[in-house]
Protein backbone atom coordinates (compact mmCIF):
# COMPACT_ATOMS: atom_id res chain seq x y z
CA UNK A 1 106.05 -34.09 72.21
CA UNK A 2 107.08 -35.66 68.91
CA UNK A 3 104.52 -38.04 67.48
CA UNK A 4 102.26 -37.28 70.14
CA UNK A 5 99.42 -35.87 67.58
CA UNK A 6 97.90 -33.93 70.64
CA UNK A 7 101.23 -31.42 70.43
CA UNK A 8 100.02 -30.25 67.35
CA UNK A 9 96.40 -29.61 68.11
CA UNK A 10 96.67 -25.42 69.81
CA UNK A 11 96.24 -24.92 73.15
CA UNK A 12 92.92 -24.53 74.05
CA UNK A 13 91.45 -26.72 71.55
CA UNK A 14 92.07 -29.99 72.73
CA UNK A 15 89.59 -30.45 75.38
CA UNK A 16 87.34 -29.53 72.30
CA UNK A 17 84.83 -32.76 71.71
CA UNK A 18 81.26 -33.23 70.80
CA UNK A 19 79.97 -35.43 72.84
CA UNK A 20 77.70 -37.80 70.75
CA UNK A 21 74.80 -39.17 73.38
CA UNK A 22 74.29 -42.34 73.62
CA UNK A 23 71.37 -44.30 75.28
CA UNK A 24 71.71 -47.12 77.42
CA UNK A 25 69.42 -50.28 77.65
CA UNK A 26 67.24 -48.23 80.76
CA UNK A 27 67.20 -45.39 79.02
CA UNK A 28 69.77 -42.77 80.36
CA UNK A 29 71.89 -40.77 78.23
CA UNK A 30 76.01 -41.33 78.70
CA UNK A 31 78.68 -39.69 76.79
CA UNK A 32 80.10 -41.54 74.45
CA UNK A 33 83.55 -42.43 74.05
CA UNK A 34 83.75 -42.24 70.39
CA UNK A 35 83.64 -38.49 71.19
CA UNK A 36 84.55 -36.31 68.26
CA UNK A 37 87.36 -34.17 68.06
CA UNK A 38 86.15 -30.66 67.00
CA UNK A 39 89.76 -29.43 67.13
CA UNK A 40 90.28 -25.43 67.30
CA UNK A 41 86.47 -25.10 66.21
CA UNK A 42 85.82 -25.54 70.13
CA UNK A 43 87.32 -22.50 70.66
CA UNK A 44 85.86 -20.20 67.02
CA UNK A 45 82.92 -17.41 68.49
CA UNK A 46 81.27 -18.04 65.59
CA UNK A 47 80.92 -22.12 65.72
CA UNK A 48 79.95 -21.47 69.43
CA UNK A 49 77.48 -18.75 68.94
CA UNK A 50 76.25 -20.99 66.03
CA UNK A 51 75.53 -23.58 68.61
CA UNK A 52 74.14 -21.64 71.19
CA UNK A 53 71.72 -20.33 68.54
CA UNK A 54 70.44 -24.06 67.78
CA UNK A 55 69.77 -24.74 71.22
CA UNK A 56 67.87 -21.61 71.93
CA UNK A 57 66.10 -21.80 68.40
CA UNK A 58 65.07 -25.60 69.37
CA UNK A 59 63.58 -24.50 73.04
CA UNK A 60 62.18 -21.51 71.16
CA UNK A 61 60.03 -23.89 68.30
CA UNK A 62 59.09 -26.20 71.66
CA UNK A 63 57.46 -22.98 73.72
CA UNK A 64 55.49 -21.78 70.77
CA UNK A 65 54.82 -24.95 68.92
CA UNK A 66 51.69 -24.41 69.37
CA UNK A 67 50.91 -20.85 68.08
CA UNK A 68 53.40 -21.68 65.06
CA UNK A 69 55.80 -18.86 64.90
CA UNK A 70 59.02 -18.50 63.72
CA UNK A 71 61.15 -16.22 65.47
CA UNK A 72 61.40 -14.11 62.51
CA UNK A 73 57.68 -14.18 62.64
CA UNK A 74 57.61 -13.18 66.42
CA UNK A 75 60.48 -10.09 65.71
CA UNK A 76 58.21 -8.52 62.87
CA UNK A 77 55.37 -8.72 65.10
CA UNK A 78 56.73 -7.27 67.98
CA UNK A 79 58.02 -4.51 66.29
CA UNK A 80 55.27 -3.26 64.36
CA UNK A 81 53.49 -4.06 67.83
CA UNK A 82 55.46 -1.50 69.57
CA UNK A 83 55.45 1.01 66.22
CA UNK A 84 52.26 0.54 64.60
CA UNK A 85 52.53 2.49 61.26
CA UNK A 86 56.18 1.66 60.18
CA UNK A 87 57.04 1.28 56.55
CA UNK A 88 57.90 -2.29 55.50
CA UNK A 89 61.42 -0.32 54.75
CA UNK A 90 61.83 0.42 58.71
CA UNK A 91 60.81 -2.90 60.05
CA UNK A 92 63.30 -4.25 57.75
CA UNK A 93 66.41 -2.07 58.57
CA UNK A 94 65.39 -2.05 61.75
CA UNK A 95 65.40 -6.45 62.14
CA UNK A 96 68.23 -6.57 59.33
CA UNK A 97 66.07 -8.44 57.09
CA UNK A 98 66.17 -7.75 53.46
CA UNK A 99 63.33 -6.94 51.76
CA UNK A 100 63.21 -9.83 49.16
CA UNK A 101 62.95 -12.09 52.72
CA UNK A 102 60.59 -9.74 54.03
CA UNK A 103 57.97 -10.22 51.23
CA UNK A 104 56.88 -13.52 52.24
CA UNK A 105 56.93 -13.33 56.02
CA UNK A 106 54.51 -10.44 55.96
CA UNK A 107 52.65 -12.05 53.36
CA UNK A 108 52.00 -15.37 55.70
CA UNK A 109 50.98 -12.89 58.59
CA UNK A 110 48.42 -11.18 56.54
CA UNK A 111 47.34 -14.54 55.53
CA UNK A 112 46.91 -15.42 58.60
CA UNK A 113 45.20 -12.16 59.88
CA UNK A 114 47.82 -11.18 62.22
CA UNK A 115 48.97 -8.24 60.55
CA UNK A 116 47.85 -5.73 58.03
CA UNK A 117 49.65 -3.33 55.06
CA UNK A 118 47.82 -0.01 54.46
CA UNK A 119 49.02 2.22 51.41
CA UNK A 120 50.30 5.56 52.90
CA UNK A 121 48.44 8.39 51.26
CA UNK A 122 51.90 10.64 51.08
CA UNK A 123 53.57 7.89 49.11
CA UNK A 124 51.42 5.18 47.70
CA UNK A 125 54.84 3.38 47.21
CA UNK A 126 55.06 2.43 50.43
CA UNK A 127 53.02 0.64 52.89
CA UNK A 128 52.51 1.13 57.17
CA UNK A 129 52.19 -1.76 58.76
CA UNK A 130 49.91 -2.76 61.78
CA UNK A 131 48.32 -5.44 63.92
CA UNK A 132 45.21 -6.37 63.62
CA UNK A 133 43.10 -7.25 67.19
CA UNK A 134 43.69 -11.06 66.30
CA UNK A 135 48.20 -10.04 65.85
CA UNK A 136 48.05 -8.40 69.08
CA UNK A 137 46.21 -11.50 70.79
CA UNK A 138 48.73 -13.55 69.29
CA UNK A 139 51.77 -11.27 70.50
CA UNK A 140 50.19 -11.17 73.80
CA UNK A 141 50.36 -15.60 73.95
CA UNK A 142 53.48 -15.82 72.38
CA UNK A 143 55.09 -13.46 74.40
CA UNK A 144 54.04 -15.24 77.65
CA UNK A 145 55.54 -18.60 76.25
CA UNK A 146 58.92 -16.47 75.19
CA UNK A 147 59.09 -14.82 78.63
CA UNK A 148 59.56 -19.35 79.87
CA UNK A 149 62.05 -20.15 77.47
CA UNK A 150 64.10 -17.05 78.78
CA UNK A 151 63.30 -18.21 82.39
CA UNK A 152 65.32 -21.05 80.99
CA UNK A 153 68.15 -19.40 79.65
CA UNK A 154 68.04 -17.24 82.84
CA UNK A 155 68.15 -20.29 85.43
CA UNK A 156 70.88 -22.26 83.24
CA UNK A 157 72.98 -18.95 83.38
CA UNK A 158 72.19 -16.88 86.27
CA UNK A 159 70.78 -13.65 86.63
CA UNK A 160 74.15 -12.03 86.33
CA UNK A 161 75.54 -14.43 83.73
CA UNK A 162 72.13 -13.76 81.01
CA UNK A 163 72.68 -10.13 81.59
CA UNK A 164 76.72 -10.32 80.95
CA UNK A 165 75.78 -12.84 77.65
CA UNK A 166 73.56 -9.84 76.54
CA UNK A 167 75.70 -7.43 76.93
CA UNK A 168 78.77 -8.91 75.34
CA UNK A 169 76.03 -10.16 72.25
CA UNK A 170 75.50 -6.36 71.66
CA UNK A 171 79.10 -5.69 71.73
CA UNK A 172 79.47 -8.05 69.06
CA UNK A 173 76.71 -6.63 66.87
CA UNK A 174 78.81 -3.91 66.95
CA UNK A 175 81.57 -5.45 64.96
């Protein structure tokens, strides 16, 4: 309708709003009704996915606040876990990480004595990677705190609906 400034917003987007919580005096969270208008962004993969990725990150820093891994921390480890002896090169194409982000995070778990470079006598460029006994305990907790957050994610989705979400997330790693 002219004037309305709702015709102009695209279909779709409309019912798009952040709700911004809002406490009342005993304490229980209501919507407020200052809500935010987030326009066609409500409906953009990438703002949602972006979202989605906050929320899991959050419940991810809560399960293993207390062994104090990121979850770029946790990838590297499980993969040299399951592939003791890969190159720094392999871990990295293999995660997607480039190398000059790579440098650090292996140097903070050899620091902290969860993981070890050896120099590979066929190319003393490069360096296999391992676990040392005190990585693989580590691995071992933070997996078991991982496997509740994605109990989470599993009960807030369904069986059927975390198994569709993967799916469709490795389609779009595709792209």
């Amino acid at each position: 309708m002219p004037g309305d400034s709702q015709s102009e917003v695209p279909v779709g987007a409309r019912n798009a709003r952040a709700k911004i919580p809002r406490t009342t005096a005993a304490g229980a969270a209501q919507a407020d009704p200052r809500a935010v208008d987030l326009g066609p962004l409500g409906e953009f993969t990438g703002y949602r996915l972006r979202r989605a990725q906050l929320s899991v990150f959050a419940g991810f820093e809560q399960a293993l606040r207390g062994i104090g891994l990121s979850p770029g921390q946790l990838s590297v480890l499980v993969v040299i876990g399951r592939n003791p002896g890969l190159t720094q090169s392999d871990v990295c194409a293999a995660l997607g990480i480039q190398r000059a982000n790579f440098t650090p995070l292996i140097h903070e778990l050899e620091a902290r004595g969860l993981a070890i470079r050896e120099v590979l006598p066929a190319d003393r460029r490069s360096n296999a990677l391992r676990l040392t006994p005190v990585g693989r305990e580590v691995l071992g907790r933070a997996l078991a705190l991982h496997e509740r957050l994605e109990k989470r994610i599993t009960s807030c989705l369904g069986e059927t609906g975390h198994s569709q979400l993967l799916d469709l997330l490795r389609k779009l790693e595709s792209l």
